[in-house]
Protein backbone atom coordinates (compact mmCIF):
# COMPACT_ATOMS: atom_id res chain seq x y z
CA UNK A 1 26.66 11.95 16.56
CA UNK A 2 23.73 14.08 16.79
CA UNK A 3 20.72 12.17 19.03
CA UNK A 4 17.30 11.65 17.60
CA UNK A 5 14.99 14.38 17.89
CA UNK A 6 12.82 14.11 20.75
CA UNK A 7 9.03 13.24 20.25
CA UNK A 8 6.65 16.45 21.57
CA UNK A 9 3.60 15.67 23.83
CA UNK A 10 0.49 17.27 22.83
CA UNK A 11 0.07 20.42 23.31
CA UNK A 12 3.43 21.26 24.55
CA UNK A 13 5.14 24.24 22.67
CA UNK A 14 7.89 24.89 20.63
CA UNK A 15 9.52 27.36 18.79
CA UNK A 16 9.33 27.64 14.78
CA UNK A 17 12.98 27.04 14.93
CA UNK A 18 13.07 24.18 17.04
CA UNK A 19 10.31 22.62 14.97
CA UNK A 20 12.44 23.38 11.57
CA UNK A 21 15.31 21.82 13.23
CA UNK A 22 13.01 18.59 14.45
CA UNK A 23 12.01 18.65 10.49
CA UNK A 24 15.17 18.31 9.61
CA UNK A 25 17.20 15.97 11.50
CA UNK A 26 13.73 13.39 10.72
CA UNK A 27 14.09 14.11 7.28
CA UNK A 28 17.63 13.41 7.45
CA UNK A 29 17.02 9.92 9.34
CA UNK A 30 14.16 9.25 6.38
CA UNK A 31 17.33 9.63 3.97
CA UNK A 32 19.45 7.48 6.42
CA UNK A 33 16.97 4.70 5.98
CA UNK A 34 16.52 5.05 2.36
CA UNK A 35 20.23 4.61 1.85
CA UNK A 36 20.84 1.57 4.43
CA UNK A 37 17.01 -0.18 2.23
CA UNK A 38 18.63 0.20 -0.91
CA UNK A 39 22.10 -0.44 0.23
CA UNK A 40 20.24 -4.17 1.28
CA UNK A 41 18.20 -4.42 -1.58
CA UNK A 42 21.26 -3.49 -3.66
CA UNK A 43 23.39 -6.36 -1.92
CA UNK A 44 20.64 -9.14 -2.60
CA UNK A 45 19.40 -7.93 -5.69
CA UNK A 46 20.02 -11.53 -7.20
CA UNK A 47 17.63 -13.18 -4.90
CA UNK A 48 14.88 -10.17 -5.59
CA UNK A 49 15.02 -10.63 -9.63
CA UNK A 50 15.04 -14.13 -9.27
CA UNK A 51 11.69 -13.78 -6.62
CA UNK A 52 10.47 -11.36 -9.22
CA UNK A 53 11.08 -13.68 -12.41
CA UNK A 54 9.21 -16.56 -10.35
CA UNK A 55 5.53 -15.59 -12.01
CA UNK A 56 7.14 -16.27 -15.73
CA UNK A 57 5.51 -19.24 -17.30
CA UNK A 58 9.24 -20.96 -17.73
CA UNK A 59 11.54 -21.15 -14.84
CA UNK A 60 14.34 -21.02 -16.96
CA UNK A 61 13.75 -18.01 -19.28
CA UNK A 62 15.22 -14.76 -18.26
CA UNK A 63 14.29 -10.88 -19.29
CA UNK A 64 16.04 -9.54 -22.31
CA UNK A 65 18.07 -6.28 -22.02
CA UNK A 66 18.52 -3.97 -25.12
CA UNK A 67 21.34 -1.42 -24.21
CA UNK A 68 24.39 -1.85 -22.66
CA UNK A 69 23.14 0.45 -19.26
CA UNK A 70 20.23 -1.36 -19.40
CA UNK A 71 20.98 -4.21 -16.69
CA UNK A 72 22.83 -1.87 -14.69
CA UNK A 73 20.20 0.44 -14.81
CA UNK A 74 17.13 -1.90 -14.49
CA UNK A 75 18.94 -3.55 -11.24
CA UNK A 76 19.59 0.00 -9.81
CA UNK A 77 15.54 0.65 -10.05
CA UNK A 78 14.58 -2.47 -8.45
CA UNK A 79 16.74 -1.81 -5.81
CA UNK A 80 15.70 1.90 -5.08
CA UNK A 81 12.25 0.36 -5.10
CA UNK A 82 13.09 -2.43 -2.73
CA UNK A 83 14.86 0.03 -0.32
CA UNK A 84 12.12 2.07 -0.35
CA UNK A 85 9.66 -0.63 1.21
CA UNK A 86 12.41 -1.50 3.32
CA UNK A 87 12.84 2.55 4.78
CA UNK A 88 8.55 2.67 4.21
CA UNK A 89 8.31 1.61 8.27
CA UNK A 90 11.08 4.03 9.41
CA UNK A 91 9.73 6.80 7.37
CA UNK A 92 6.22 6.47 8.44
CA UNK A 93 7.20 6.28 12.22
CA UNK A 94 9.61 9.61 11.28
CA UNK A 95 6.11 11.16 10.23
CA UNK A 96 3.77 9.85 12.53
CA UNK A 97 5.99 11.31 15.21
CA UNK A 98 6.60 14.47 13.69
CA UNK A 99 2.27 14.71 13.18
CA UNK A 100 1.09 13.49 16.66
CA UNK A 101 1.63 16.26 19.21
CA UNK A 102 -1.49 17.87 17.04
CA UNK A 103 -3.22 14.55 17.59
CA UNK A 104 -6.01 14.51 20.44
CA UNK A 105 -4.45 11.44 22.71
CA UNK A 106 -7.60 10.12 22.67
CA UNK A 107 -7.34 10.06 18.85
CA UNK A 108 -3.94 8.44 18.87
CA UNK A 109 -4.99 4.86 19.62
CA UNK A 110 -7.41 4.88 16.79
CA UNK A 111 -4.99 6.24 14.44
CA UNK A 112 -2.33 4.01 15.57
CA UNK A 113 -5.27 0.98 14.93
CA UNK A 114 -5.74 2.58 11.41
CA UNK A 115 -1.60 2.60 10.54
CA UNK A 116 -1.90 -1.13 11.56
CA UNK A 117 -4.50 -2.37 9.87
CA UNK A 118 -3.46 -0.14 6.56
CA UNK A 119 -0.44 -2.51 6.91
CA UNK A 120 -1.87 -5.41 7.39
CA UNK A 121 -3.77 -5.07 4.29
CA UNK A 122 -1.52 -3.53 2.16
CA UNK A 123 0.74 -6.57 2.89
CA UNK A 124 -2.27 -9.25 2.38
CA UNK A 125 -2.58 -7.44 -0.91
CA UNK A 126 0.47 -7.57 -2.30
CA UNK A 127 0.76 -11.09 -1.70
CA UNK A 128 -1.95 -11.92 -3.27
CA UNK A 129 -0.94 -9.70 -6.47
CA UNK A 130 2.43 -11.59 -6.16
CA UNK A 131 1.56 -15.16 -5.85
CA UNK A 132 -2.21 -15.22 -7.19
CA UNK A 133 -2.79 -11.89 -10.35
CA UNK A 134 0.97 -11.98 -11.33
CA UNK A 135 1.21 -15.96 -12.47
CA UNK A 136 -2.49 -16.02 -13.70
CA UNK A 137 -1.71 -12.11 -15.74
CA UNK A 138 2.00 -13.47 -17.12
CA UNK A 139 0.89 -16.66 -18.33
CA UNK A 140 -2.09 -15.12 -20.16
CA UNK A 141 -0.45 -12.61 -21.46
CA UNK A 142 2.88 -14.19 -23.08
CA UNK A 143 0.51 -17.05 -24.22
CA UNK A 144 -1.91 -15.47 -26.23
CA UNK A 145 -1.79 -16.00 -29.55
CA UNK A 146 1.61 -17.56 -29.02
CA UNK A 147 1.51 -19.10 -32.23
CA UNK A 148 1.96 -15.75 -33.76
CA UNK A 149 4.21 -14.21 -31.40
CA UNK A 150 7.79 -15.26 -30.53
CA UNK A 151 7.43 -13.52 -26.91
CA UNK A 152 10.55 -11.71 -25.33
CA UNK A 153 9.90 -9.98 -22.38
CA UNK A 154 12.27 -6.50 -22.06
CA UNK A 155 13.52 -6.47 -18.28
CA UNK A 156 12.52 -2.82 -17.93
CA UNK A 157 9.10 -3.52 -19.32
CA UNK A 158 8.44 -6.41 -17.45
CA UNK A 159 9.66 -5.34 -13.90
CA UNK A 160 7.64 -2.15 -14.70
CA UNK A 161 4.75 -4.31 -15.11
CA UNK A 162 5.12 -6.67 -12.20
CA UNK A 163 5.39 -3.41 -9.88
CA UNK A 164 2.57 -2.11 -11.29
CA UNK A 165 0.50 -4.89 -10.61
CA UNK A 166 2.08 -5.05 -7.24
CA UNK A 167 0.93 -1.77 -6.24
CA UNK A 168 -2.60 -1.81 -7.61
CA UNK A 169 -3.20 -5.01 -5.69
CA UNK A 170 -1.92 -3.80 -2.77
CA UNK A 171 -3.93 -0.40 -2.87
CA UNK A 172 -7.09 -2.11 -3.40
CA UNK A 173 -7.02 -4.04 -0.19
CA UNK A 174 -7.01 -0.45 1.11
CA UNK A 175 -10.07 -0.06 0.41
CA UNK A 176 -11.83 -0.95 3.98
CA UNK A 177 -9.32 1.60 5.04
CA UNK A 178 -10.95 4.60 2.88
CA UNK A 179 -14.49 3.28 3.83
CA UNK A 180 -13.88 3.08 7.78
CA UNK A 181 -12.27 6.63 7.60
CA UNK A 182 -15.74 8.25 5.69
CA UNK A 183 -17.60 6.69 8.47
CA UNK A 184 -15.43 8.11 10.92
CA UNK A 185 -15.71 11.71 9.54
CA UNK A 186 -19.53 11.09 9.34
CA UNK A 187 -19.07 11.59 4.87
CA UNK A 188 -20.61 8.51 4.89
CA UNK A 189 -22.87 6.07 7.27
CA UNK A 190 -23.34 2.34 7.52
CA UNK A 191 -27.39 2.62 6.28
CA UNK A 192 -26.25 4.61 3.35
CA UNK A 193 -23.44 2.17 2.78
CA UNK A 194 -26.37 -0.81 2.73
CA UNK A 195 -29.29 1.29 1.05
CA UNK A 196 -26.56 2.25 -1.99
CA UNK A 197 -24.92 -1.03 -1.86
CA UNK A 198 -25.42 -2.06 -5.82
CA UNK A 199 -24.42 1.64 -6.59
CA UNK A 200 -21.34 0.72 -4.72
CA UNK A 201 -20.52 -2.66 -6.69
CA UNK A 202 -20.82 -0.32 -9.82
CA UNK A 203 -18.40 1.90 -8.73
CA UNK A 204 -16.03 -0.48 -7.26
CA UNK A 205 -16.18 -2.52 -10.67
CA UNK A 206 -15.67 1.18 -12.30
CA UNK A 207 -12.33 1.57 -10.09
CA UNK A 208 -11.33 -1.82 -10.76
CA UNK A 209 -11.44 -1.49 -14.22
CA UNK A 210 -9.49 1.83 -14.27
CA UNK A 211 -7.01 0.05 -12.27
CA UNK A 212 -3.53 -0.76 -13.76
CA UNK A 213 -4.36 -4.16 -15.89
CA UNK A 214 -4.61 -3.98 -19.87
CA UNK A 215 -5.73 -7.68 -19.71
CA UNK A 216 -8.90 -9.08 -18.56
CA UNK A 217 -7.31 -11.53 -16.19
CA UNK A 218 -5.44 -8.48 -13.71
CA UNK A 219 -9.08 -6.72 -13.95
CA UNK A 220 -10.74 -9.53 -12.76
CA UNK A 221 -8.49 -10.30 -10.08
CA UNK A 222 -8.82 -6.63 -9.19
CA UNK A 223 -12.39 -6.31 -9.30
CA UNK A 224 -13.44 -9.29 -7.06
CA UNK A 225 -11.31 -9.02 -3.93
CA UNK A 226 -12.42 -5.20 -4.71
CA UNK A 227 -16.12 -6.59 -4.30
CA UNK A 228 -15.59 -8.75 -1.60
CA UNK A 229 -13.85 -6.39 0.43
CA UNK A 230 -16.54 -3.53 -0.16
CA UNK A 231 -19.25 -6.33 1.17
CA UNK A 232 -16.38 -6.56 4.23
CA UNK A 233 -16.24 -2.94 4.64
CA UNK A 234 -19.74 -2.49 5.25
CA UNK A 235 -19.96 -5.05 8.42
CA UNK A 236 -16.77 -3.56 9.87
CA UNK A 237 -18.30 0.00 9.66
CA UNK A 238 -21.20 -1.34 11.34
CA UNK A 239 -19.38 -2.83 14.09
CA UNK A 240 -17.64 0.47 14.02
CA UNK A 241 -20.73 2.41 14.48
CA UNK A 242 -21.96 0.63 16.99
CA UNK A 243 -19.26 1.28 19.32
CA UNK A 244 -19.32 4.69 18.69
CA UNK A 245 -23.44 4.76 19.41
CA UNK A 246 -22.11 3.05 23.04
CA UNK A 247 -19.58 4.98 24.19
CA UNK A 248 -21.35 7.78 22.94
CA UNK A 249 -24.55 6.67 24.92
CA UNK A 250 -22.47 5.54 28.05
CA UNK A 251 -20.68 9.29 28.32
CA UNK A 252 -24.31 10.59 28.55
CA UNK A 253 -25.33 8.31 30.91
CA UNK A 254 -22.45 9.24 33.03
CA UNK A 255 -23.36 13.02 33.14
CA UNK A 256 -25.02 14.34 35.57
């Protein structure tokens, strides 16, 4: 069995072959993980549709399918989906170590800070797409004008949906991510951030409306944690400043 490639300090050299070959095997343990995720989410897919069924108005009514490969082939996308958020962690880590020898190790902690808060959020978001949008969107939209409609939700269409929704969620909780990285490349500053501010509430509610959602209800619960955490993003950058403006000030102090 062929060992894991071995993480590079910075600034220590390699061949181009012996990167190729690092490239590689890491690709080949990103596959690896893949395979065991969806072999999991594969293995429990009952419990997944069920979790993902949860936001339907009644407990009891279930997706319709319209071809015979249909269930077979709806189940087999969840799963590849699933296993893919399962692998995400392995397959980021494959990266990150592939990336950081060019990384200053001074950088490393603050990237490092960056991965972990991305996740943070991105998790936060998602479950509030999954147990806050998701019931509010469903039940709005397979009740309206429900005296017209006899409503039958295709499983295709509807997991489609729900991932959808899912994702968009969960990206904009990123967004104090995107923010704190302009300030850190100096695009952007903290008294341009406050000076602009109703600018930026235009733009956010521009982004949140552009979002995945064809109903008002998804927008909505798009736009305002959008808001909210564009207000957030502001204060951290500022805290973020600051810090910078110290250290920054103590290294000068400290030269002779």
């Amino acid at each position: 069995m062929r060992p894991l490639p071995r993480r590079l300090k910075h600034g220590e050299e390699a061949t181009l072959v012996e990167h190729l070959e690092e490239l590689r095997v890491r690709i080949f343990v990103c596959l690896g993980a893949l395979a065991v995720g969806f072999a999991i989410a594969f293995v429990f897919r009952g419990h997944l549709l069920h979790w993902l069924n949860a936001p339907l108005p009644n407990k009891d009514f279930k997706p319709i399918t319209l071809s015979v490969a249909e269930p077979f082939l709806t189940s087999m996308k969840v799963s590849m989906l699933a296993g893919l958020a399962l692998a995400l962690p392995v397959v980021l880590w494959q990266l990150w170590s592939f990336l950081a020898p060019a990384v200053e190790p001074h950088a490393e902690r603050t990237v490092l800070l960056f991965v972990l808060l991305a996740t943070g959020l991105l998790i936060v978001g998602v479950a509030f797409g999954y147990w806050v949008v998701l019931p509010k969107a469903v039940h709005f939209l397979t009740s309206f004008d429900d005296q017209y409609y006899n409503s039958q939700l295709r499983a295709r269409d509807y997991y489609g949906f729900v991932m959808t929704v899912l994702l968009a969620v969960g990206l904009v909780f990123e967004l104090p991510i995107f923010i704190l990285a302009l300030v850190r490349l100096g695009v952007l500053s903290t008294a341009t951030l406050r000076k602009n501010r109703r600018l930026g509430y235009f733009i956010v509610a521009v982004v949140g409306v552009l979002l995945p959602g064809v109903d008002p209800v998804t927008t909505t619960f798009e736009i305002v944690p959008l808001i909210v955490l564009y207000e957030g993003s502001i204060w951290l950058s500022v805290m973020v400043e600051r810090r910078a403006d110290a250290r920054m000030e103590a290294a000068s102090l400290s030269e002779p």
